[in-house]
C-alpha atoms as a PDB file:
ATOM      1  CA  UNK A   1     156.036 101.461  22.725  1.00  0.00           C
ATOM      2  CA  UNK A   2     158.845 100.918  20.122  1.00  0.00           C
ATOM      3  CA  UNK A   3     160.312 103.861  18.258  1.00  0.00           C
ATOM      4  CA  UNK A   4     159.474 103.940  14.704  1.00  0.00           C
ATOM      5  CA  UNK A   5     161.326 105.775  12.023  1.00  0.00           C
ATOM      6  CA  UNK A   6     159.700 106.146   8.382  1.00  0.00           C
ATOM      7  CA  UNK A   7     158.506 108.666   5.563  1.00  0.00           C
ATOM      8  CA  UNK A   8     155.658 110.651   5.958  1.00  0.00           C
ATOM      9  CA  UNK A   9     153.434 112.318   2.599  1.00  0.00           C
ATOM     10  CA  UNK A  10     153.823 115.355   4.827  1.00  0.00           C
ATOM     11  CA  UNK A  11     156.724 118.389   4.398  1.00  0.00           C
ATOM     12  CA  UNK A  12     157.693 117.827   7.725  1.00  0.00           C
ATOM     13  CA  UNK A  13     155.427 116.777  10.955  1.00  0.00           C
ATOM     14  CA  UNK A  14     158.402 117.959  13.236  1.00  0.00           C
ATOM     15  CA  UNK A  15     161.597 119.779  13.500  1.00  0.00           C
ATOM     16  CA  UNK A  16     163.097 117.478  16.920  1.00  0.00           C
ATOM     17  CA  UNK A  17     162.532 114.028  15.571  1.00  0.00           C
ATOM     18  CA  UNK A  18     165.720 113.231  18.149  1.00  0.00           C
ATOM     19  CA  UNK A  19     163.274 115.005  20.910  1.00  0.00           C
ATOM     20  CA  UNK A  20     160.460 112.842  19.798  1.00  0.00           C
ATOM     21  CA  UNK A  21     162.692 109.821  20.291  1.00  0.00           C
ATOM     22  CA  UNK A  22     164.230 110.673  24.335  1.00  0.00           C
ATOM     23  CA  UNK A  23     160.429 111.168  24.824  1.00  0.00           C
ATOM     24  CA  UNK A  24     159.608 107.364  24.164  1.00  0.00           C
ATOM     25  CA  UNK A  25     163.262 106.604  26.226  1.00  0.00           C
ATOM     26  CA  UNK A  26     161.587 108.726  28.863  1.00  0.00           C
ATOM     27  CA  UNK A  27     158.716 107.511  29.096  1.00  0.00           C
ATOM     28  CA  UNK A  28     159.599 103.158  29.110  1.00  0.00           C
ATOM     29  CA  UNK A  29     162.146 104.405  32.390  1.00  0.00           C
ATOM     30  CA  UNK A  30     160.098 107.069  33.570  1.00  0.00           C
ATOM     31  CA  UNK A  31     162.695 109.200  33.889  1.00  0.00           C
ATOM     32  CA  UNK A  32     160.668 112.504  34.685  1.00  0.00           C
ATOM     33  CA  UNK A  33     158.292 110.436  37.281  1.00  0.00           C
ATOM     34  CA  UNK A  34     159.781 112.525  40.328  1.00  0.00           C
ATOM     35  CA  UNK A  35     158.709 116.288  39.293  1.00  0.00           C
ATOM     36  CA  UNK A  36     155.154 114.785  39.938  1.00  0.00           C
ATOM     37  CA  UNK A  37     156.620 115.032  43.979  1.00  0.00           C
ATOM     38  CA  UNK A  38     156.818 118.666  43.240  1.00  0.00           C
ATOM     39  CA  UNK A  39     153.331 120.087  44.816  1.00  0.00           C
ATOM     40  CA  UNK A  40     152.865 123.688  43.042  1.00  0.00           C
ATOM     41  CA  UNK A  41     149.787 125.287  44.759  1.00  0.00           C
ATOM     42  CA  UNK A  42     147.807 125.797  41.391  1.00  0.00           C
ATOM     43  CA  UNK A  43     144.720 125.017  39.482  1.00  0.00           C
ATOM     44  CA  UNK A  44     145.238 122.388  36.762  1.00  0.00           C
ATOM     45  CA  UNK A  45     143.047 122.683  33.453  1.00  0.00           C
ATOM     46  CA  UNK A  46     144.848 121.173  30.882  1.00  0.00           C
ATOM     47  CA  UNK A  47     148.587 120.195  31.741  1.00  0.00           C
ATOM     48  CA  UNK A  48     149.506 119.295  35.293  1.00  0.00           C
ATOM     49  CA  UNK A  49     152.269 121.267  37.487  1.00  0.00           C
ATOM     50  CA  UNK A  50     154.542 118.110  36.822  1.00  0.00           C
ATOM     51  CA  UNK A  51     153.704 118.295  32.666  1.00  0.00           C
ATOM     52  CA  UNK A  52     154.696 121.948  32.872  1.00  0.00           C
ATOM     53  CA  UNK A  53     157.675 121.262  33.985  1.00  0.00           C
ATOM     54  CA  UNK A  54     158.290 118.626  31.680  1.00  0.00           C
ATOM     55  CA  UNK A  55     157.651 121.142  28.671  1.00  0.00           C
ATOM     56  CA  UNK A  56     160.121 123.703  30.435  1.00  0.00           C
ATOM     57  CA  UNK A  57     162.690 121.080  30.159  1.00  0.00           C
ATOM     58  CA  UNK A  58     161.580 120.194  26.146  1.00  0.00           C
ATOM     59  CA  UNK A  59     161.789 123.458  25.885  1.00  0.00           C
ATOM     60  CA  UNK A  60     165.435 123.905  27.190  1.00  0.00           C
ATOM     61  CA  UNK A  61     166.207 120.866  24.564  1.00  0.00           C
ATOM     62  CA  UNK A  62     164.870 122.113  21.901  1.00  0.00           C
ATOM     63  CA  UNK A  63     167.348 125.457  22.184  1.00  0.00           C
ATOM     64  CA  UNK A  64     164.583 127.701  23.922  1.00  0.00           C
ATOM     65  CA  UNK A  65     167.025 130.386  25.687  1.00  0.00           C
ATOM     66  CA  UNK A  66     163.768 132.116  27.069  1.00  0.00           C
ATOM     67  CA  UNK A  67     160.458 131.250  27.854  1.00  0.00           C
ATOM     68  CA  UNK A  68     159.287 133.698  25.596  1.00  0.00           C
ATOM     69  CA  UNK A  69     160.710 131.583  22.597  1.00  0.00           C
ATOM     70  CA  UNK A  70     157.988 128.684  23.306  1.00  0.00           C
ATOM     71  CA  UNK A  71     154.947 130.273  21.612  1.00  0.00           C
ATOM     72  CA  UNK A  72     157.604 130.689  17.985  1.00  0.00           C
ATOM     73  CA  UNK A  73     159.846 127.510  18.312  1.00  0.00           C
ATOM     74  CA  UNK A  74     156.995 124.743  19.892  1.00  0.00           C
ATOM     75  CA  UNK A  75     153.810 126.398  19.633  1.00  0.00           C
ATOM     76  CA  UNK A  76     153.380 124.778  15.858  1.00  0.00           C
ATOM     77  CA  UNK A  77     154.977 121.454  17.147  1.00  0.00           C
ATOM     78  CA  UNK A  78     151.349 119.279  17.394  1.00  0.00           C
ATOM     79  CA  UNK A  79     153.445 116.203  16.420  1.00  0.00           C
ATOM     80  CA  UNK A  80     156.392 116.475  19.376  1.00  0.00           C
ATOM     81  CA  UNK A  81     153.575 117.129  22.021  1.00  0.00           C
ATOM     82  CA  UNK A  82     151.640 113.862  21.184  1.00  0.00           C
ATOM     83  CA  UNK A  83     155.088 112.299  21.444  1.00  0.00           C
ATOM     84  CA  UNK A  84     155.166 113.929  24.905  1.00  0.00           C
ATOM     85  CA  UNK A  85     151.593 112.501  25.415  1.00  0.00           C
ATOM     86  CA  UNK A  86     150.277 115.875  25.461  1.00  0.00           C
ATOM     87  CA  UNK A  87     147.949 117.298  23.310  1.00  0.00           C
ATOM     88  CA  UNK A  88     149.956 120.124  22.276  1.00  0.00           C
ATOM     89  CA  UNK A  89     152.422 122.466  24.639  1.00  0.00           C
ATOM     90  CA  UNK A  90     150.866 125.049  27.232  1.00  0.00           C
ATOM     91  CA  UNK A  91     150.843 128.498  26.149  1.00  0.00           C
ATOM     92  CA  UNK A  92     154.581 130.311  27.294  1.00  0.00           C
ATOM     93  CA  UNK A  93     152.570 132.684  29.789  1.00  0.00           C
ATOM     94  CA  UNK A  94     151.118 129.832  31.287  1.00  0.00           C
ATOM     95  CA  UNK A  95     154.650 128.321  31.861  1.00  0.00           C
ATOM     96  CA  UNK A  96     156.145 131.555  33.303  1.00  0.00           C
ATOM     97  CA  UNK A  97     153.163 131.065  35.900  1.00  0.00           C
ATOM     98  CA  UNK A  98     153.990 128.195  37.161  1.00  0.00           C
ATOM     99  CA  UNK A  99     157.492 129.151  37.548  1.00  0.00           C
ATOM    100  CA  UNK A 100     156.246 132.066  39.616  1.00  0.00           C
ATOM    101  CA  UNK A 101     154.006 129.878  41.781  1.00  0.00           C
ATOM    102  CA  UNK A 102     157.359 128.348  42.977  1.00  0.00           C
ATOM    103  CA  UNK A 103     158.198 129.042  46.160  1.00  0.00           C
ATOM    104  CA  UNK A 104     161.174 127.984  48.671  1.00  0.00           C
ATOM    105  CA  UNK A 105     159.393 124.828  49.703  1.00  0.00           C
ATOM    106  CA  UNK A 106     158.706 123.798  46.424  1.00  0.00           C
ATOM    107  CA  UNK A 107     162.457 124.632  44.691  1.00  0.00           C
ATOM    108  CA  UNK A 108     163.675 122.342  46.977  1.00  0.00           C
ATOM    109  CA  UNK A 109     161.219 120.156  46.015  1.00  0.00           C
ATOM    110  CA  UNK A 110     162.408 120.845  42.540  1.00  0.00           C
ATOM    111  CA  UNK A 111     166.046 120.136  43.574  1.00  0.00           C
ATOM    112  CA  UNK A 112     165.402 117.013  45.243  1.00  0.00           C
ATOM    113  CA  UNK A 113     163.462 115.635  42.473  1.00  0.00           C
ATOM    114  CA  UNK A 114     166.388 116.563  39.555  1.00  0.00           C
ATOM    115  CA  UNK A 115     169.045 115.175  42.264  1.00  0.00           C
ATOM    116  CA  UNK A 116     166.794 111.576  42.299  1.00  0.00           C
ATOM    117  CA  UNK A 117     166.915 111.956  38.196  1.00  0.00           C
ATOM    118  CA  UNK A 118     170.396 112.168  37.416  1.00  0.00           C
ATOM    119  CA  UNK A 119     171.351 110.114  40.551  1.00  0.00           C
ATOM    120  CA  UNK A 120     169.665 107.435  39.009  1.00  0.00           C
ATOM    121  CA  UNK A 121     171.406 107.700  35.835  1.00  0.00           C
ATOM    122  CA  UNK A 122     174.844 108.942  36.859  1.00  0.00           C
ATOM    123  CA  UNK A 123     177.571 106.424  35.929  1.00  0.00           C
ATOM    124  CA  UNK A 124     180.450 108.097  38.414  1.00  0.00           C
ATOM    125  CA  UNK A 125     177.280 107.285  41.430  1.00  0.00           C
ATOM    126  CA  UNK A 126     178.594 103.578  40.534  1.00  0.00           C
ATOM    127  CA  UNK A 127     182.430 103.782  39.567  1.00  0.00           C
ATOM    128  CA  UNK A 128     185.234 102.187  41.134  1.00  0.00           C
ATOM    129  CA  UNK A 129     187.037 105.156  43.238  1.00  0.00           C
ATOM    130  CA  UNK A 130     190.245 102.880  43.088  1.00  0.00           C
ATOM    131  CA  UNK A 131     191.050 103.432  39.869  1.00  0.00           C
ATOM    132  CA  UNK A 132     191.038 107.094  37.836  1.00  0.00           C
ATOM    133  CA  UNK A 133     187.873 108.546  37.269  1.00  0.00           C
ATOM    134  CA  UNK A 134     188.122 110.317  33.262  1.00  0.00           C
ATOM    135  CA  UNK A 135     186.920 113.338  32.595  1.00  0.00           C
ATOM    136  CA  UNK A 136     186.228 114.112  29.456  1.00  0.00           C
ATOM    137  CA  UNK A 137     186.050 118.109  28.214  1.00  0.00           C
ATOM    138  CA  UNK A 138     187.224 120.357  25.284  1.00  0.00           C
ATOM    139  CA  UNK A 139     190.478 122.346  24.906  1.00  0.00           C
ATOM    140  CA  UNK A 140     190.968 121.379  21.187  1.00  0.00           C
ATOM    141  CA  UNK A 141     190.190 124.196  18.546  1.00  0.00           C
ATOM    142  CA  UNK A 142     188.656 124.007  15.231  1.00  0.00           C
ATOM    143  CA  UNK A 143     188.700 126.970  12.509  1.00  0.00           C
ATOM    144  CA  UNK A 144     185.487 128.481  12.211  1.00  0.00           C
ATOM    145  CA  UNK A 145     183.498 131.496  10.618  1.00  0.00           C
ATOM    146  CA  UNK A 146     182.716 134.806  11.712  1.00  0.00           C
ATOM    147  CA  UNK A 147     179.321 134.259  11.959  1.00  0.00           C
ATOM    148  CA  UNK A 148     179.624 131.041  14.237  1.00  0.00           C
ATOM    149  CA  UNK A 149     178.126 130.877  17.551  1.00  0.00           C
ATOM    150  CA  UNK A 150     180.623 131.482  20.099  1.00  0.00           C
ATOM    151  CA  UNK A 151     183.081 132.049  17.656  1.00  0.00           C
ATOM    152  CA  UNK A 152     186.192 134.527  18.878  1.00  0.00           C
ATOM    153  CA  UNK A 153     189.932 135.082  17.578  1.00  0.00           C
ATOM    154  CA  UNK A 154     192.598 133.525  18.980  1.00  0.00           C
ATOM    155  CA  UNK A 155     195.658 131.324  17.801  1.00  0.00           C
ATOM    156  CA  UNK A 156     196.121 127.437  17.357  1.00  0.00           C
ATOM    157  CA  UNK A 157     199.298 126.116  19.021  1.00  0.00           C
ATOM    158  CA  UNK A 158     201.847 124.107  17.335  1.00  0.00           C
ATOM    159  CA  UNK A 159     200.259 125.846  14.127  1.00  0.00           C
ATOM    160  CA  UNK A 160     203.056 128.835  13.008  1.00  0.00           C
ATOM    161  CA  UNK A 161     202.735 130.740   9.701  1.00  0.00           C
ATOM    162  CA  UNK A 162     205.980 129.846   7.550  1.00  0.00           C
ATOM    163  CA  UNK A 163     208.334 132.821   7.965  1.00  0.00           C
ATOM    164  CA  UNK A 164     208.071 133.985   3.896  1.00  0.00           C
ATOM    165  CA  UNK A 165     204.748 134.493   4.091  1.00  0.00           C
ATOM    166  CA  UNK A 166     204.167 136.389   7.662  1.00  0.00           C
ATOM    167  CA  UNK A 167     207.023 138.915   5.875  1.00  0.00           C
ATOM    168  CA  UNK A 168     205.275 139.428   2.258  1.00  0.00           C
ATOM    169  CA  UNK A 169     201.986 139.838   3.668  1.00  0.00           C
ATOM    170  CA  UNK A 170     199.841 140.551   7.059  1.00  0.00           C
ATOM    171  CA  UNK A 171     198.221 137.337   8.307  1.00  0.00           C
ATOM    172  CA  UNK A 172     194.762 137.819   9.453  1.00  0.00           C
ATOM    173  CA  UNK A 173     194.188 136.469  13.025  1.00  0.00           C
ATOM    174  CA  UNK A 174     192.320 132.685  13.111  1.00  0.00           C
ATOM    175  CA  UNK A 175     188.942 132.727  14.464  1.00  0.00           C
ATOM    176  CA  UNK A 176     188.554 129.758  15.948  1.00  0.00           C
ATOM    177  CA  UNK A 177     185.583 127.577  18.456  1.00  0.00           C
ATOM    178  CA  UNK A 178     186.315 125.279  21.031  1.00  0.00           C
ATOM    179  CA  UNK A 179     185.704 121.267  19.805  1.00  0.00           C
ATOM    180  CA  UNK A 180     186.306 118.178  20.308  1.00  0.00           C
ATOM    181  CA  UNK A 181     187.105 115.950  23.148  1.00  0.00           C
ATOM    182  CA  UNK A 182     190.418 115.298  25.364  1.00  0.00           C
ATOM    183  CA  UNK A 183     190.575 112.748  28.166  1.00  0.00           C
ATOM    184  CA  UNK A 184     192.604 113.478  30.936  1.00  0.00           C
ATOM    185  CA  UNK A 185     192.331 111.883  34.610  1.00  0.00           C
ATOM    186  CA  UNK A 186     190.879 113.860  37.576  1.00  0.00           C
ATOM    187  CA  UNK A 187     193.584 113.192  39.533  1.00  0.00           C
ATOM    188  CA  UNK A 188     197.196 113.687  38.891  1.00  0.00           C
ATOM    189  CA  UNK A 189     200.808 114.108  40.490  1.00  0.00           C
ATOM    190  CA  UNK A 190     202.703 116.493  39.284  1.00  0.00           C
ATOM    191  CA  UNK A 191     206.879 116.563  39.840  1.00  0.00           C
ATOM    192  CA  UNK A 192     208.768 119.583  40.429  1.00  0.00           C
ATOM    193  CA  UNK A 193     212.367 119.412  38.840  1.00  0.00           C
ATOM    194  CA  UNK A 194     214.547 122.440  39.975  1.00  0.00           C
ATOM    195  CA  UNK A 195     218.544 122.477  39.124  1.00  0.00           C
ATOM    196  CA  UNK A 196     221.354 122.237  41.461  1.00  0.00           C
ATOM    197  CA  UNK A 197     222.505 125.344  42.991  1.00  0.00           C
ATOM    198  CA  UNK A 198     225.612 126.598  41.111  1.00  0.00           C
ATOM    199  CA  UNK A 199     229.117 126.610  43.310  1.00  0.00           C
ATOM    200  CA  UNK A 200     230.625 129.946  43.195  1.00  0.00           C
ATOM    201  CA  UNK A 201     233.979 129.428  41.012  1.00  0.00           C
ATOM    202  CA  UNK A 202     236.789 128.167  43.091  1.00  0.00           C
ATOM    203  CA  UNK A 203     240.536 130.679  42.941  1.00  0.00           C
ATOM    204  CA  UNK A 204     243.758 128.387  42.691  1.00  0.00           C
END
């Protein structure tokens, strides 16, 4: 299967086109072929244990915070379940059941089967311990809205207001979001520099 972008006659046929896309990746590796090793004790009409699962992740992806949220956000998504190769996604009460069948045997059945996925697609699993290993994660700050997501006030190093203004007029405290990447090694030395002790003054 090759992935296909075009124009459809149609307003939209789906809202996660990039979903619709990792579902194709998915599939040609078959990526999610382990949670099929995870045996939930349940009857199977029209998604297996395994698909469940599947659309408990897709839903995760597609910004689902709850399970609850399925039935609005996917439940009118016909065109990212057939992309899923599945007719359309399971009804959210049906999902929360199958997380309730799950019992100790079958979380760690769970666990195992995530551990084989990202294993298998973990680039550190494979790196040269030799050599640095770099991490990449965010310190920078970007100016933002009020209304952002995870927005909160706060002040930008290096960044001073000019001395004129800050006496004319109050400044209003930057509201600011985390963004960007920095690249710093995981390991590091760090030097401590101290001063020689001072000599107490000598009398002639």
């Amino acid at each position: 299967m090759t992935i296909q972008f075009g124009l459809t006659n149609e307003l939209v046929n789906t809202q996660y086109a990039p979903l619709a896309a990792l579902a194709v990746h998915y599939q040609q590796n078959q990526t999610l072929k382990p949670l099929e090793g995870v045996q939930i004790p349940m009857k199977s009409r029209d998604f297996t244990p395994a698909a469940k699962l599947g659309q408990i992740l897709v839903s995760i992806l597609a910004g689902c915070e709850t399970i609850s949220e399925v039935n609005t956000k996917l439940g009118s998504e016909p065109g990212l379940a057939q992309a899923w190769q599945w007719k359309r996604f399971a009804d959210q009460s049906s999902l929360s059941r199958t997380l309730d069948a799950l019992t100790q045997k079958q979380i760690g059945e769970l666990r195992a089967a995530e551990t084989l996925i990202w294993r298998s697609h973990n680039q550190a699993m494979s790196h040269d311990w030799r050599a640095y290993l770099w991490v990449e994660f965010d310190l920078s700050g970007l100016p933002c809205s009020k209304q952002a997501e995870e927005s909160q006030k706060g002040y930008f190093s290096g960044k001073k207001t000019p001395p004129v203004a800050s006496w004319h007029e109050p400044v209003s405290s930057a509201i600011g979001k985390r963004s960007g990447l920095t690249c710093l090694p995981a390991t590091s030395k760090r030097s401590i520099a101290s001063n020689p002790p001072c000599s107490p003054p000598k009398l002639l």
